[in-house]
N, C-alpha and C. Protein backbone atom coordinates (compact mmCIF):
# COMPACT_ATOMS: atom_id res chain seq x y z
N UNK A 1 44.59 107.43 -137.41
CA UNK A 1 44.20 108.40 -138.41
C UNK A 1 45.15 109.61 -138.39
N UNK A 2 45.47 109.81 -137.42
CA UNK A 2 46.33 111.05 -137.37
C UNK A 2 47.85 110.94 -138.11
N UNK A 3 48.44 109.59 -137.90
CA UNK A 3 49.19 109.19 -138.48
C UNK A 3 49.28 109.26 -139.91
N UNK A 4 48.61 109.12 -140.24
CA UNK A 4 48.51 108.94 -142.09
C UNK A 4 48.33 110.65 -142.08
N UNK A 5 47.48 111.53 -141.77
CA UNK A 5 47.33 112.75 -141.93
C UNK A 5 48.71 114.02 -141.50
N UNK A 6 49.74 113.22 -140.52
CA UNK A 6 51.03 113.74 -140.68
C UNK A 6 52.04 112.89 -141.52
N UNK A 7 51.69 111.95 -141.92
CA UNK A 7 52.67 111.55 -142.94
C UNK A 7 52.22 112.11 -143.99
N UNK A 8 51.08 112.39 -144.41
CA UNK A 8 50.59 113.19 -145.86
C UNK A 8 51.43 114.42 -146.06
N UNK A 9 50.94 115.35 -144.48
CA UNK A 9 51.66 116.54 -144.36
C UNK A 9 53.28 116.70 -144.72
N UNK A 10 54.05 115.21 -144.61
CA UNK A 10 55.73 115.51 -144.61
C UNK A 10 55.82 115.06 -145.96
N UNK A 11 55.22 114.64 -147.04
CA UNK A 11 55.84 114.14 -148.40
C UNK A 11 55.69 115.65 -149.30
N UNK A 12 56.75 115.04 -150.05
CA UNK A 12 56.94 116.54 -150.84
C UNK A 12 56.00 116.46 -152.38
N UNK A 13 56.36 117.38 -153.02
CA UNK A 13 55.62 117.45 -154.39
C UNK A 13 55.63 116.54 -155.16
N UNK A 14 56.79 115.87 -155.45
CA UNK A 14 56.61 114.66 -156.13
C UNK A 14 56.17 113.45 -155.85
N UNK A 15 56.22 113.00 -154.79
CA UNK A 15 55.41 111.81 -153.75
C UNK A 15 54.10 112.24 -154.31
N UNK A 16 53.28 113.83 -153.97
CA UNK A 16 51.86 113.89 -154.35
C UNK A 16 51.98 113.97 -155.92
N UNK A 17 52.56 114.05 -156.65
CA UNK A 17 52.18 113.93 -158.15
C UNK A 17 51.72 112.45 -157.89
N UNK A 18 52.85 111.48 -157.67
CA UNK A 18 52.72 110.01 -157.87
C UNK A 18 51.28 109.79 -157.05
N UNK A 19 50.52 110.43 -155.99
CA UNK A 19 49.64 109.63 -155.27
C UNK A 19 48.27 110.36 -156.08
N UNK A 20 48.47 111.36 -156.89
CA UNK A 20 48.05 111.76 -157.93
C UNK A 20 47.26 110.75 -158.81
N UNK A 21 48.62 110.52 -159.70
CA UNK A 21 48.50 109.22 -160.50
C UNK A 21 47.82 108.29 -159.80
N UNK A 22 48.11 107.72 -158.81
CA UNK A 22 47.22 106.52 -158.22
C UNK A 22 46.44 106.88 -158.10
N UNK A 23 45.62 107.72 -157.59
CA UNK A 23 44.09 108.35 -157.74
C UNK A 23 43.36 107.88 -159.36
N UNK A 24 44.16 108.80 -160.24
CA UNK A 24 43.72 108.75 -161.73
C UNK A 24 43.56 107.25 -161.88
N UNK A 25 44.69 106.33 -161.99
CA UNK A 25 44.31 104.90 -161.65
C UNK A 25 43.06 104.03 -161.33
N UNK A 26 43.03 104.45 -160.10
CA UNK A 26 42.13 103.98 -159.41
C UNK A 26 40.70 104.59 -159.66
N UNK A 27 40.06 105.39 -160.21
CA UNK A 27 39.22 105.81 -160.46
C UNK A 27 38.98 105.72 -161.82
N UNK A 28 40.02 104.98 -163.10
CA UNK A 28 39.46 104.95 -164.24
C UNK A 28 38.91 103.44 -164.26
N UNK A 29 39.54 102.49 -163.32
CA UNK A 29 39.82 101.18 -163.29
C UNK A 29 38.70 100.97 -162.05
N UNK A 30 37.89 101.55 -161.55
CA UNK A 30 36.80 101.69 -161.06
C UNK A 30 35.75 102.10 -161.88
N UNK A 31 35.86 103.16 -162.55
CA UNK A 31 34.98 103.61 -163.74
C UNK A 31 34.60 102.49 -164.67
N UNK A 32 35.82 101.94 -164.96
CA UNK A 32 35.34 100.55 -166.08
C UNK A 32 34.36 99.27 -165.11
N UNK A 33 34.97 98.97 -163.87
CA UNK A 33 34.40 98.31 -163.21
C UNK A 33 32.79 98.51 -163.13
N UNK A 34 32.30 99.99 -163.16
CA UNK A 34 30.97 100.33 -162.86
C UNK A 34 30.78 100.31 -164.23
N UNK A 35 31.18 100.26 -165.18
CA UNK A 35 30.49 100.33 -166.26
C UNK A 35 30.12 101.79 -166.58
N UNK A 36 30.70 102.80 -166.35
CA UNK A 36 30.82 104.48 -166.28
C UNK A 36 31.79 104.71 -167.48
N UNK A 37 32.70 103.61 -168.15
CA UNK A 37 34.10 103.58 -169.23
C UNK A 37 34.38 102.57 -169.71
N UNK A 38 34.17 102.97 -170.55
CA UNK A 38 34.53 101.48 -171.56
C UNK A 38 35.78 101.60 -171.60
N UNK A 39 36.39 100.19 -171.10
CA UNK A 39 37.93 99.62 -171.18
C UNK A 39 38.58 99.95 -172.77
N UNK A 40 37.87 99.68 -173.33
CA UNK A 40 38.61 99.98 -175.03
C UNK A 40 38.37 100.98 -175.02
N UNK A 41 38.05 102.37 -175.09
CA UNK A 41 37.93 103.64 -175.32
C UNK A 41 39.65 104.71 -174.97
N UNK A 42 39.34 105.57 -175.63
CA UNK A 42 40.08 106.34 -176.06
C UNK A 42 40.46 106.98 -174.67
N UNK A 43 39.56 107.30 -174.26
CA UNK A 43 39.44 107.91 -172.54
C UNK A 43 40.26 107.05 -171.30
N UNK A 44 39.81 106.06 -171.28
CA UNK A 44 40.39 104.95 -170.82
C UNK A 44 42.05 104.89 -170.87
N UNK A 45 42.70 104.92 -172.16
CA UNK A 45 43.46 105.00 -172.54
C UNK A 45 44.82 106.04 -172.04
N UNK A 46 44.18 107.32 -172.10
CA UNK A 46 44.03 108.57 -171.84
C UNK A 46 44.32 108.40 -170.90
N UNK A 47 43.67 108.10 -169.37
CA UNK A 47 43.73 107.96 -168.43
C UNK A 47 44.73 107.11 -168.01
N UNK A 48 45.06 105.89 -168.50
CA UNK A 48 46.22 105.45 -168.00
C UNK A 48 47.86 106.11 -168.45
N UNK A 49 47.75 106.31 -169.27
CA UNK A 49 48.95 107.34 -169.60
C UNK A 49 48.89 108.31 -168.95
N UNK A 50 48.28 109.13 -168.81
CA UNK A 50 48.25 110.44 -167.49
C UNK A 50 48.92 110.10 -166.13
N UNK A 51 47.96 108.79 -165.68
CA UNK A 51 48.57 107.99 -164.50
C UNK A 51 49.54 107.69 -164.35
N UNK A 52 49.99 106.71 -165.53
CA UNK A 52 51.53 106.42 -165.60
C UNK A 52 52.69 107.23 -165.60
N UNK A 53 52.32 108.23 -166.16
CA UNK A 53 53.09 109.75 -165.97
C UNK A 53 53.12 109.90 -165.25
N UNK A 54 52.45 110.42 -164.55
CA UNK A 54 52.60 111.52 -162.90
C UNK A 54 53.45 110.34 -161.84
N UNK A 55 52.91 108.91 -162.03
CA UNK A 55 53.65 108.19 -160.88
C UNK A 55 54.77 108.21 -161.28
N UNK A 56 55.34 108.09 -162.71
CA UNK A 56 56.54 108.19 -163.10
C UNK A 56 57.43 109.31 -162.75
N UNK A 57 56.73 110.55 -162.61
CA UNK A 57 57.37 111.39 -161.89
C UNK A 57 57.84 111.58 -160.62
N UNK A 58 56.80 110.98 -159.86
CA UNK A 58 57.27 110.58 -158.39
C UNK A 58 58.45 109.76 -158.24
N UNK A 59 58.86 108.93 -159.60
CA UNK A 59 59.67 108.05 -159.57
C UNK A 59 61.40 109.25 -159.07
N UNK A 60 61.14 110.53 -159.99
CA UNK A 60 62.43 111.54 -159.50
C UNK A 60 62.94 111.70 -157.99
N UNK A 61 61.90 111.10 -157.15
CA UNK A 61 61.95 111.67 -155.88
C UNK A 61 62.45 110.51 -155.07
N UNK A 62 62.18 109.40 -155.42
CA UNK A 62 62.65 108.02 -154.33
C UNK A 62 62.67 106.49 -156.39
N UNK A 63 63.60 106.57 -156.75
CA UNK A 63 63.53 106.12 -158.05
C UNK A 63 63.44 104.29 -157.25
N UNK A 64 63.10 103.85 -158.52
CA UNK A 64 62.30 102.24 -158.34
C UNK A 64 62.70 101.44 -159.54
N UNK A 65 63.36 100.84 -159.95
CA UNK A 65 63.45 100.31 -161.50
C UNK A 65 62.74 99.69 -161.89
N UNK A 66 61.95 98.73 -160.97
CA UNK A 66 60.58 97.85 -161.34
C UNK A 66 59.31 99.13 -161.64
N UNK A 67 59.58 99.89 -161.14
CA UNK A 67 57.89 100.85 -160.76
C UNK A 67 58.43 101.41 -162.62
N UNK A 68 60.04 101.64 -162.47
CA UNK A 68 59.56 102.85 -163.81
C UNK A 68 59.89 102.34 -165.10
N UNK A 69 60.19 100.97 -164.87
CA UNK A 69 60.19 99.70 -166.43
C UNK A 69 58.33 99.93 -166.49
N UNK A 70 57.62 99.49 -164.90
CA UNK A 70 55.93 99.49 -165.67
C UNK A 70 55.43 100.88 -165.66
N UNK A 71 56.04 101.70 -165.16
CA UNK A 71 55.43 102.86 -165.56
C UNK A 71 55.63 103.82 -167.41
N UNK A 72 56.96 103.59 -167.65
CA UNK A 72 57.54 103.59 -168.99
C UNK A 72 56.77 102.72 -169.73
N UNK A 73 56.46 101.45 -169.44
CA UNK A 73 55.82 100.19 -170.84
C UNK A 73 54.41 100.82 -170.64
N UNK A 74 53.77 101.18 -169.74
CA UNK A 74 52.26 101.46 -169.89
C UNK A 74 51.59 102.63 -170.18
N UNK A 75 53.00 103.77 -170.13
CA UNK A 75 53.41 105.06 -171.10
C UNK A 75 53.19 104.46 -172.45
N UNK A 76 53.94 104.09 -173.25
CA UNK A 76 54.34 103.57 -174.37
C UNK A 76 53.00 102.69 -174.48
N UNK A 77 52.90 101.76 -174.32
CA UNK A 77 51.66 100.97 -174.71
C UNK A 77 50.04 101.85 -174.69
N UNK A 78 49.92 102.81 -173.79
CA UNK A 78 49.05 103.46 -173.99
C UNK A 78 49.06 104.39 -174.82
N UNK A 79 50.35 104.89 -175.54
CA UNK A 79 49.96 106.15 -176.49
C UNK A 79 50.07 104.88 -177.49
N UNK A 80 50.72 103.89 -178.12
CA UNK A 80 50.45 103.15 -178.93
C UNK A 80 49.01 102.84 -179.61
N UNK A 81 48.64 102.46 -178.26
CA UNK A 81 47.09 102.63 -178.33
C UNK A 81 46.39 103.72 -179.15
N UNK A 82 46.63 105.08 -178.78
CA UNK A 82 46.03 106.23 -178.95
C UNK A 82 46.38 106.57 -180.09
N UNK A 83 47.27 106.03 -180.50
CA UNK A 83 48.10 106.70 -182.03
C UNK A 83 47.43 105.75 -183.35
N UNK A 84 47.17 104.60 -182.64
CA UNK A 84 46.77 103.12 -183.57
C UNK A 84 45.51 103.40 -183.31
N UNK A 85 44.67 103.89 -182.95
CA UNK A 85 43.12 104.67 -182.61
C UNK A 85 42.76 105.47 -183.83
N UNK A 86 43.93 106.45 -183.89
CA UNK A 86 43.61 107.73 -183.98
C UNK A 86 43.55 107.28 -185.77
N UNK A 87 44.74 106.75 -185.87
CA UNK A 87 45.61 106.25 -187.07
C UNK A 87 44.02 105.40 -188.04
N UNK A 88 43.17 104.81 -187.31
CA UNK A 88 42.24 103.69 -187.88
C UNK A 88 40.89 104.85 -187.98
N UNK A 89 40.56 105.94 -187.42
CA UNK A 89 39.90 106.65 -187.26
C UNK A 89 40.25 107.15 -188.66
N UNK A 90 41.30 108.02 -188.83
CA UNK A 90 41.59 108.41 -189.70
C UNK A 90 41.45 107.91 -191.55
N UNK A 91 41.92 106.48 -190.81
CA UNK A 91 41.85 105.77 -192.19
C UNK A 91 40.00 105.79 -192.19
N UNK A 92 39.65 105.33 -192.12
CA UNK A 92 38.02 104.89 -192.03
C UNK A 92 37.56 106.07 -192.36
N UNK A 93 37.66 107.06 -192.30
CA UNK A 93 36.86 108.33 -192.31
C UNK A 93 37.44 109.07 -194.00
N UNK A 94 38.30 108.65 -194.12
CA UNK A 94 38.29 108.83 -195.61
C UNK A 94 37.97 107.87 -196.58
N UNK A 95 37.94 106.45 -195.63
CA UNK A 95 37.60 105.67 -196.95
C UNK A 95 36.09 105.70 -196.99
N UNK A 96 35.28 105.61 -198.51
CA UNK A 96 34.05 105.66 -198.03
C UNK A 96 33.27 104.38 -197.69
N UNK A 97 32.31 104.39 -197.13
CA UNK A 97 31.83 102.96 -196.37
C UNK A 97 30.34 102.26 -196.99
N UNK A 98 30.68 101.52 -197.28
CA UNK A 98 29.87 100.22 -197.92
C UNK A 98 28.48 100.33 -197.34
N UNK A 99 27.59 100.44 -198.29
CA UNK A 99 25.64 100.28 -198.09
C UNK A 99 25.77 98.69 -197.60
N UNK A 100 24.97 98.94 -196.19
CA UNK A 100 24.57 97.43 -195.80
C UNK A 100 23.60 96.84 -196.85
N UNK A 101 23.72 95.56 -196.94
CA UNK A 101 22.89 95.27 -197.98
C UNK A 101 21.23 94.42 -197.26
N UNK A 102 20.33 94.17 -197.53
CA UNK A 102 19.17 93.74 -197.31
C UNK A 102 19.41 93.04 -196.51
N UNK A 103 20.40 91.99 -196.51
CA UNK A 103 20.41 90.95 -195.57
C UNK A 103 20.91 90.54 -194.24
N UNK A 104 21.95 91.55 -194.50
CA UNK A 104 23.25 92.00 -193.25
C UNK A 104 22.49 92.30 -191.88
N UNK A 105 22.46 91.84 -190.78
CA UNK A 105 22.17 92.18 -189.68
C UNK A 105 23.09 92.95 -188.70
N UNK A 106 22.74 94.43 -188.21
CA UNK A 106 23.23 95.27 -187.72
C UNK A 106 23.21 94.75 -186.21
């Protein structure tokens, strides 16, 4: 135990951004697991781009080309997400929306 608690002590700022991110990670991808976040949600989303960021930053400090090809695609794929969200939100909310009719089951 002590070990891990002086290796914590010697990493610098960017190492803790990245262990940062893995936190955020690991706790949204636990959240969905408990059923606390819905995997399709906006939040969700949110959360992995945050993640992917900060580890990506750690990437400045000891760089990885595998870590920052998936940290970059899951950047990008998650605001994709958020933009193609936002984008369908948008549309829908101006178009106006159709009376269920008698028979339609909700």
């Amino acid at each position: 135990m002590f070990e891990i608690i002086q290796y914590l002590s010697a990493i610098g700022l960017l190492q803790m951004i990245g262990l940062l991110g893995f936190l955020v990670y690991m706790l949204a991808f636990g959240w969905v697991q408990l059923g606390w976040m819905d995997g399709n949600s906006a939040k969700y989303s949110l959360c992995n781009v945050l993640a992917a960021s900060l580890v990506a930053v750690s990437l400045f400090a000891e760089f990885n080309l595998s870590s920052a090809l998936i940290q970059g695609s899951w950047i990008l794929i998650g605001l994709f997400g958020l933009i193609k969200r936002q984008l369908c939100k948008s549309t829908s909310a101006s178009s106006p929306i159709a009376p269920l009719s008698s028979h339609e089951v909700v």
